[in-house]
N, C-alpha and C. Protein backbone atom coordinates (compact mmCIF):
# COMPACT_ATOMS: atom_id res chain seq x y z
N UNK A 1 -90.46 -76.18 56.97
CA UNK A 1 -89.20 -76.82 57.26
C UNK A 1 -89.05 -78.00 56.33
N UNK A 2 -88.49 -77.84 54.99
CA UNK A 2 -88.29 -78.96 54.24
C UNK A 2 -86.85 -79.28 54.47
N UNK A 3 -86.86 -80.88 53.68
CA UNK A 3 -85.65 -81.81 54.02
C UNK A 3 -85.77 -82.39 53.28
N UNK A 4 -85.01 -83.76 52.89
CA UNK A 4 -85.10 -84.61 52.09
C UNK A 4 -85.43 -86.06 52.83
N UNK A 5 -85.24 -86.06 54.07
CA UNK A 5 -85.66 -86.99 54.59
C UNK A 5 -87.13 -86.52 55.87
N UNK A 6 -87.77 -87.44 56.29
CA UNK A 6 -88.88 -87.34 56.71
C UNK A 6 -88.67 -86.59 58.29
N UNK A 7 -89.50 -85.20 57.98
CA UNK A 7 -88.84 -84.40 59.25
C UNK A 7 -89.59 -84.92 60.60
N UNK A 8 -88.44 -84.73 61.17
CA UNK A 8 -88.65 -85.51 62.70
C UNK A 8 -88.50 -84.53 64.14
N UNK A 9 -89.19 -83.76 64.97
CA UNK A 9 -88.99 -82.55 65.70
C UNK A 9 -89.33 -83.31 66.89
N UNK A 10 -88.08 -83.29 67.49
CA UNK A 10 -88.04 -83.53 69.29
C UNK A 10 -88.87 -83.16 70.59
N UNK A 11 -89.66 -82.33 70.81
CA UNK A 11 -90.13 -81.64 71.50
C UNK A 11 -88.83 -81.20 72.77
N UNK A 12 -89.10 -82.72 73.39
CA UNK A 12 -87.93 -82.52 74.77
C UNK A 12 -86.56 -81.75 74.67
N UNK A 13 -86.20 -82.22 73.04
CA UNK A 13 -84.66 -81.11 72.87
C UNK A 13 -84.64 -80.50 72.59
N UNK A 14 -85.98 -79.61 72.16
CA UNK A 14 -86.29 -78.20 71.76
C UNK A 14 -86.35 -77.21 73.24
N UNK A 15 -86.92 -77.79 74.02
CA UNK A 15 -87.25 -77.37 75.29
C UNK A 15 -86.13 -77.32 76.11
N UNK A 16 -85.27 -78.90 75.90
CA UNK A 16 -83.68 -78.33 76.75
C UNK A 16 -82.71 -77.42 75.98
N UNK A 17 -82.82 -77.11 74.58
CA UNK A 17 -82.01 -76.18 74.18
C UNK A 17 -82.72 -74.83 74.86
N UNK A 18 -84.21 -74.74 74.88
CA UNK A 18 -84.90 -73.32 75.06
C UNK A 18 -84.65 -72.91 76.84
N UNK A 19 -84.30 -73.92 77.20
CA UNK A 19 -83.57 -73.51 78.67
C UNK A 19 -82.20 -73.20 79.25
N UNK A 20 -81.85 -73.68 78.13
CA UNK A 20 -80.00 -73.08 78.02
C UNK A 20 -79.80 -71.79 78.67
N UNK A 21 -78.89 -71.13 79.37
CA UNK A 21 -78.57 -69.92 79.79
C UNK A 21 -78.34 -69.18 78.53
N UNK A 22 -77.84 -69.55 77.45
CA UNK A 22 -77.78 -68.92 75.73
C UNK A 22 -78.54 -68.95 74.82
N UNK A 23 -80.02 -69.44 75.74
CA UNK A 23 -80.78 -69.17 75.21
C UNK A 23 -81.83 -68.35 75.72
N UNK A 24 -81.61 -67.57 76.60
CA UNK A 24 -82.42 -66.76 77.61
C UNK A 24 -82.87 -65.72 76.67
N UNK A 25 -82.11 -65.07 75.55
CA UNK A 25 -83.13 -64.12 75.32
C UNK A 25 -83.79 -64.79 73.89
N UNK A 26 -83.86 -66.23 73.46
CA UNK A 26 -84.90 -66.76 72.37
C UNK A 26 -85.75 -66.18 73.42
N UNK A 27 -85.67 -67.44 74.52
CA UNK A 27 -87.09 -67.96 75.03
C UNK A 27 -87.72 -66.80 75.78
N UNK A 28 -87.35 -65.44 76.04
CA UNK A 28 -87.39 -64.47 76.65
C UNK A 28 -88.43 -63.70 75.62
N UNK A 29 -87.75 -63.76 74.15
CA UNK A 29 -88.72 -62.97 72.78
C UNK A 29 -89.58 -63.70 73.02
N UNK A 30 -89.74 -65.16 72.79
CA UNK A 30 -90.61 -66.00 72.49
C UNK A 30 -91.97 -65.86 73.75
N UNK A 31 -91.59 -65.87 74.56
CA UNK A 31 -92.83 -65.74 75.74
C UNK A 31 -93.61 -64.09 75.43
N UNK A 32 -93.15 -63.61 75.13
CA UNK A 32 -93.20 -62.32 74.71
C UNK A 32 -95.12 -62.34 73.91
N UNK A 33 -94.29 -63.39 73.03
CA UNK A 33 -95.03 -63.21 71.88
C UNK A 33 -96.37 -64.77 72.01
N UNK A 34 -96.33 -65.22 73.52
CA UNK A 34 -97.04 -66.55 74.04
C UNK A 34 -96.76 -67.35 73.89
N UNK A 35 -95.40 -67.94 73.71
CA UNK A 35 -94.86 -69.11 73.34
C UNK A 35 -93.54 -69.35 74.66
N UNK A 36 -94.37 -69.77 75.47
CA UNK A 36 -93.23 -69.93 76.76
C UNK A 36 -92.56 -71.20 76.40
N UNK A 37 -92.98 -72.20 76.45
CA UNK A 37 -92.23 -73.33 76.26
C UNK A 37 -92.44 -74.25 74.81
N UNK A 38 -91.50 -75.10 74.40
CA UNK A 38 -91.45 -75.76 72.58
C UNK A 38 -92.97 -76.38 72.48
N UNK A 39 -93.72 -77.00 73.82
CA UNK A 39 -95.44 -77.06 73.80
C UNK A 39 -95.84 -76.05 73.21
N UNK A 40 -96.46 -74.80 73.71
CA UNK A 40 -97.06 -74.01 73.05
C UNK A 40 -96.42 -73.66 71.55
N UNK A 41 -94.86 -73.32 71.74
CA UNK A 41 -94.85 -73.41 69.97
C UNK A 41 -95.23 -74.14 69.03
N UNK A 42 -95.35 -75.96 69.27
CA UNK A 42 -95.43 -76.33 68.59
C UNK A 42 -96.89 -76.68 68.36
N UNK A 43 -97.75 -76.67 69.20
CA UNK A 43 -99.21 -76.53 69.26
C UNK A 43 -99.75 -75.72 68.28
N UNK A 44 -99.27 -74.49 67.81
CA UNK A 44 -99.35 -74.06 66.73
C UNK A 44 -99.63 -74.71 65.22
N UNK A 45 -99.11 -75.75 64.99
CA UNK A 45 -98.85 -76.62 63.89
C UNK A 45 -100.00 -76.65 62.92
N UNK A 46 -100.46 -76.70 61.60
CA UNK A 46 -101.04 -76.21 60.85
C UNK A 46 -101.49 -77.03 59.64
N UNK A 47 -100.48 -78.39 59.97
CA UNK A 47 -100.96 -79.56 59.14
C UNK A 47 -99.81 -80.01 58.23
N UNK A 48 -100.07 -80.94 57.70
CA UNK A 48 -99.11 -81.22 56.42
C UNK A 48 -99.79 -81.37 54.96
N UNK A 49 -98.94 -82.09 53.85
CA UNK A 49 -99.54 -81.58 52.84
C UNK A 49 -101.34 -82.21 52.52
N UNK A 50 -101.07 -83.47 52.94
CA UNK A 50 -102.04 -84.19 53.02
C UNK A 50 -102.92 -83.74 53.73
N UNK A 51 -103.08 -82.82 54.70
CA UNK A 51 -104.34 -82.62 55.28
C UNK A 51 -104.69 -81.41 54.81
N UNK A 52 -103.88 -80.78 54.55
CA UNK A 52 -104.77 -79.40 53.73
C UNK A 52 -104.53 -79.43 51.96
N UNK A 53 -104.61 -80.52 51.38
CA UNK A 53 -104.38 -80.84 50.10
C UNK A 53 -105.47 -80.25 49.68
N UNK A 54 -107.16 -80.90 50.40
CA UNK A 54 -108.63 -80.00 50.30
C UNK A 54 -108.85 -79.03 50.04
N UNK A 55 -108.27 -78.23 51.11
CA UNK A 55 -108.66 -76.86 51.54
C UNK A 55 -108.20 -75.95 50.31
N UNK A 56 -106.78 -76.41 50.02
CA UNK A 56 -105.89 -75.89 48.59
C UNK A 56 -106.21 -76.31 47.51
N UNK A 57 -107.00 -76.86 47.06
CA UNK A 57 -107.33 -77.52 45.93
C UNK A 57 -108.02 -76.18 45.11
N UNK A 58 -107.47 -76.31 44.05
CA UNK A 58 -108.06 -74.94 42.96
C UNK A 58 -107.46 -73.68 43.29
N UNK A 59 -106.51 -73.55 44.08
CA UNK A 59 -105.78 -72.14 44.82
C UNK A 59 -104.81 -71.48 43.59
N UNK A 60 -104.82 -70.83 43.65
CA UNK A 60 -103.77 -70.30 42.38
C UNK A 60 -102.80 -70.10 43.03
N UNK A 61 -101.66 -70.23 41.97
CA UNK A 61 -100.26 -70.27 42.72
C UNK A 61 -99.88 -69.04 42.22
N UNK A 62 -98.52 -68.85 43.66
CA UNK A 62 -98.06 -67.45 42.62
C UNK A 62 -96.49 -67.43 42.18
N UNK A 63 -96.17 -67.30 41.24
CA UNK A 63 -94.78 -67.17 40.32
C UNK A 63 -94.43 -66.38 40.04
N UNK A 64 -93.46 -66.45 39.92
CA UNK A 64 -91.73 -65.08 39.80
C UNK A 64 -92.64 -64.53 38.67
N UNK A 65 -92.55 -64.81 37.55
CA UNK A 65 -92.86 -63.96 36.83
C UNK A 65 -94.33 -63.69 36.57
N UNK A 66 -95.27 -64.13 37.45
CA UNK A 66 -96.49 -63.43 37.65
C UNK A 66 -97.12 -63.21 39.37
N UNK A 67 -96.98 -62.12 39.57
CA UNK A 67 -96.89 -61.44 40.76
C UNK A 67 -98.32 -61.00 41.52
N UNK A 68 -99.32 -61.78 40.67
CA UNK A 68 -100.70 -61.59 40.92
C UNK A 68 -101.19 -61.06 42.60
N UNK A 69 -100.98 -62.86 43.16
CA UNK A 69 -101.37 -62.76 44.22
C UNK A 69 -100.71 -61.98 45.29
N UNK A 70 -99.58 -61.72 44.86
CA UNK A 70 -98.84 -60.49 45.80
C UNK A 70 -98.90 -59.09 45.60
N UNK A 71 -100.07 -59.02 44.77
CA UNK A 71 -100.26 -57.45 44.65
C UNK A 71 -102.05 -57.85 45.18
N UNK A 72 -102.73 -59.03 44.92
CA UNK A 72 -104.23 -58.90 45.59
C UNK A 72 -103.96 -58.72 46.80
N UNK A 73 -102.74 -59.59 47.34
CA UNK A 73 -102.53 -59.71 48.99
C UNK A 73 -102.62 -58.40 49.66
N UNK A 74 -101.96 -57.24 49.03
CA UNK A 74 -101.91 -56.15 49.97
C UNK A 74 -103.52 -55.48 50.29
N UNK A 75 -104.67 -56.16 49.53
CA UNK A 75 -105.60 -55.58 49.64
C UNK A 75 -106.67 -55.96 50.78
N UNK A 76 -105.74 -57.32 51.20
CA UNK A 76 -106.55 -57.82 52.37
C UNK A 76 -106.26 -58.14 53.52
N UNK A 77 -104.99 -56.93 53.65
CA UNK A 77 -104.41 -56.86 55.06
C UNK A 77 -105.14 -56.35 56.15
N UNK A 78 -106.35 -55.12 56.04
CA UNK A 78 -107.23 -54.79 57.05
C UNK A 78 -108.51 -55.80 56.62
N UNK A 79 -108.30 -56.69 56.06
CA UNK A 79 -109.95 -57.28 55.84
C UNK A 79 -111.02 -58.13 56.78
N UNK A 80 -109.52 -58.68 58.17
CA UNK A 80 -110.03 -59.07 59.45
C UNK A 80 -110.49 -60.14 58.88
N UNK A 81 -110.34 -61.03 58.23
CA UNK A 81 -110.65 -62.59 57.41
C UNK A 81 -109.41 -63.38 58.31
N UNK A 82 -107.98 -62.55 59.31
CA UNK A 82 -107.76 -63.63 58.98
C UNK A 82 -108.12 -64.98 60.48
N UNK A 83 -109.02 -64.36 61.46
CA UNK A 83 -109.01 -65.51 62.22
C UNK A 83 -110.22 -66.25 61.00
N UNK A 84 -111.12 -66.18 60.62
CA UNK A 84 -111.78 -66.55 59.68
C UNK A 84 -111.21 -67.90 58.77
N UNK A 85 -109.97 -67.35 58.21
CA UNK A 85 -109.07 -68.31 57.64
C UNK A 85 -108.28 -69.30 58.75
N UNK A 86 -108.19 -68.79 59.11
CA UNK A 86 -107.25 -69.65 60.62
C UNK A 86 -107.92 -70.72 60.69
N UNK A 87 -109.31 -70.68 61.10
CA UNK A 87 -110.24 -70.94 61.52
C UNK A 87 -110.52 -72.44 60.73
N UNK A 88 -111.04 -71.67 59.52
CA UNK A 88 -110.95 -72.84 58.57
C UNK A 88 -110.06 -73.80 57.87
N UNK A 89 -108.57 -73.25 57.87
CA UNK A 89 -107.56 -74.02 57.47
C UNK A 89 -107.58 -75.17 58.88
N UNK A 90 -107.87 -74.56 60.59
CA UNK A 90 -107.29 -75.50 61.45
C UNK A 90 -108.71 -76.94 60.99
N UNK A 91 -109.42 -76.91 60.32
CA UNK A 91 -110.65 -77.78 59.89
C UNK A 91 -110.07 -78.73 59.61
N UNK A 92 -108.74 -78.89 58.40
CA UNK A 92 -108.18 -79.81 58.04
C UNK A 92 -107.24 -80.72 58.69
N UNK A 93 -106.26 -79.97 59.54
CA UNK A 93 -105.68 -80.47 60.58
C UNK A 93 -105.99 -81.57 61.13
N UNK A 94 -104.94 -82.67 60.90
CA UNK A 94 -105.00 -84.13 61.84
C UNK A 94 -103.97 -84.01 62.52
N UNK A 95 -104.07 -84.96 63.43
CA UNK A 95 -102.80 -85.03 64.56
C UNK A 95 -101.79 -85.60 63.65
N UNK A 96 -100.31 -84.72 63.79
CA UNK A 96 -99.34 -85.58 62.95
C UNK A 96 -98.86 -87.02 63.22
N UNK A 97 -98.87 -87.87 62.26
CA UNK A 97 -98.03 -89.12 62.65
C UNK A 97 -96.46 -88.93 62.38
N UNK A 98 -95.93 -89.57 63.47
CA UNK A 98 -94.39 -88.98 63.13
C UNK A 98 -93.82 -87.95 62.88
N UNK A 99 -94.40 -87.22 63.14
CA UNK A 99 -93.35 -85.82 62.93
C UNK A 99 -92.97 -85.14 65.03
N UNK A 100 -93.41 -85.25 65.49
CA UNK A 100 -92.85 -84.98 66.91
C UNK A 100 -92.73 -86.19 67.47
N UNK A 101 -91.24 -86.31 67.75
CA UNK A 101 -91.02 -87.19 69.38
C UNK A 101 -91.08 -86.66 70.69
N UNK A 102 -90.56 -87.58 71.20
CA UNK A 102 -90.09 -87.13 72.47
C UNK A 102 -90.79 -87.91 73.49
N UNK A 103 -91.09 -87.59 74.99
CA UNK A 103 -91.09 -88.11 75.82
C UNK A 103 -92.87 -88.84 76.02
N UNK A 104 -93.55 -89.84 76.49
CA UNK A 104 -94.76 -90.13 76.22
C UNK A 104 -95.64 -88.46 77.15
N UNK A 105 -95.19 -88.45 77.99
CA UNK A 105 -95.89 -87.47 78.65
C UNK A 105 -95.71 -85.98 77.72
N UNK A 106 -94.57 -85.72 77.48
CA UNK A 106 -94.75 -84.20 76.78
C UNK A 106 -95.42 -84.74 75.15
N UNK A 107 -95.49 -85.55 74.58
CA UNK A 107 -96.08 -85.58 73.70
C UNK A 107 -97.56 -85.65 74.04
N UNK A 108 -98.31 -86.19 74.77
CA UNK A 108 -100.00 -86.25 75.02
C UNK A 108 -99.62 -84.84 75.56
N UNK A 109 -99.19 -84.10 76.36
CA UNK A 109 -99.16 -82.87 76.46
C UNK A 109 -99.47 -81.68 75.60
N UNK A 110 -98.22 -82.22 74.63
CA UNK A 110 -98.51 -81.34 73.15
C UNK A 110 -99.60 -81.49 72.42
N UNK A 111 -100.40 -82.85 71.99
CA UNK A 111 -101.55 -83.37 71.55
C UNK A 111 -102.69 -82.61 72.14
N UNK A 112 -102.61 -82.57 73.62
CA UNK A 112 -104.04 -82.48 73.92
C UNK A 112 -104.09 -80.65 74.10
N UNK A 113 -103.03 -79.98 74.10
CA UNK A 113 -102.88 -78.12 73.64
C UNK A 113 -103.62 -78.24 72.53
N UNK A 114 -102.40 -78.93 70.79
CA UNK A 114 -103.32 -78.76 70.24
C UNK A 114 -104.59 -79.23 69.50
N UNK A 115 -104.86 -79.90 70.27
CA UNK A 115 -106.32 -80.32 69.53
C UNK A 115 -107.40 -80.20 71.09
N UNK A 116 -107.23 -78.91 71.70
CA UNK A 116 -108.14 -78.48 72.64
C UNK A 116 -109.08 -78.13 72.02
């Protein structure tokens, strides 16, 4: 989710939009898939640039006109690496500063999901 200014995600107004009657069948897919309420979605979270700057360091990039890593990629779709990777990318992960508001309670809420 880029911007030009420093992104800022509500929790609480994610959660009163996800209760909307027009929003019955998001939050309907979304539980589906274990994400009942904007907590568990956002518990998910994966870091910013600064915390996995490490982990990426020496990574090859991939570009329009060289298509490398999107032709290695298809080779390691059954390779079962990826809780492995999960695993190790969540290593870098710090709790964000400033990037979720919201209420003091749903935020230590969200905090303590994800960094269980």
């Amino acid at each position: 989710m880029g911007q030009l200014e420093p992104l800022q995600i509500n929790v609480d107004e994610v959660q009163q939009r996800m209760n909307r009657p027009d929003y019955a069948p998001v939050l309907e897919s979304m539980s589906e898939v274990a994400f009942p309420n904007a907590i568990a979605l956002f518990s998910t979270y994966g870091g910013q640039k600064a915390d996995l700057g490490p982990w990426l360091a020496g990574a090859e990039l991939n570009y329009d006109r060289d298509l490398r890593l999107q032709y290695l990629g298809e080779w390691g779709i059954n390779s079962r690496l990826e809780d492995f990777i999960y695993r190790q990318m969540m290593s870098y992960r710090r709790p964000p500063a400033n990037l979720f508001t919201g209420s003091p309670e749903t935020l230590q809420a969200l905090m303590s999901t994800m960094f269980q």
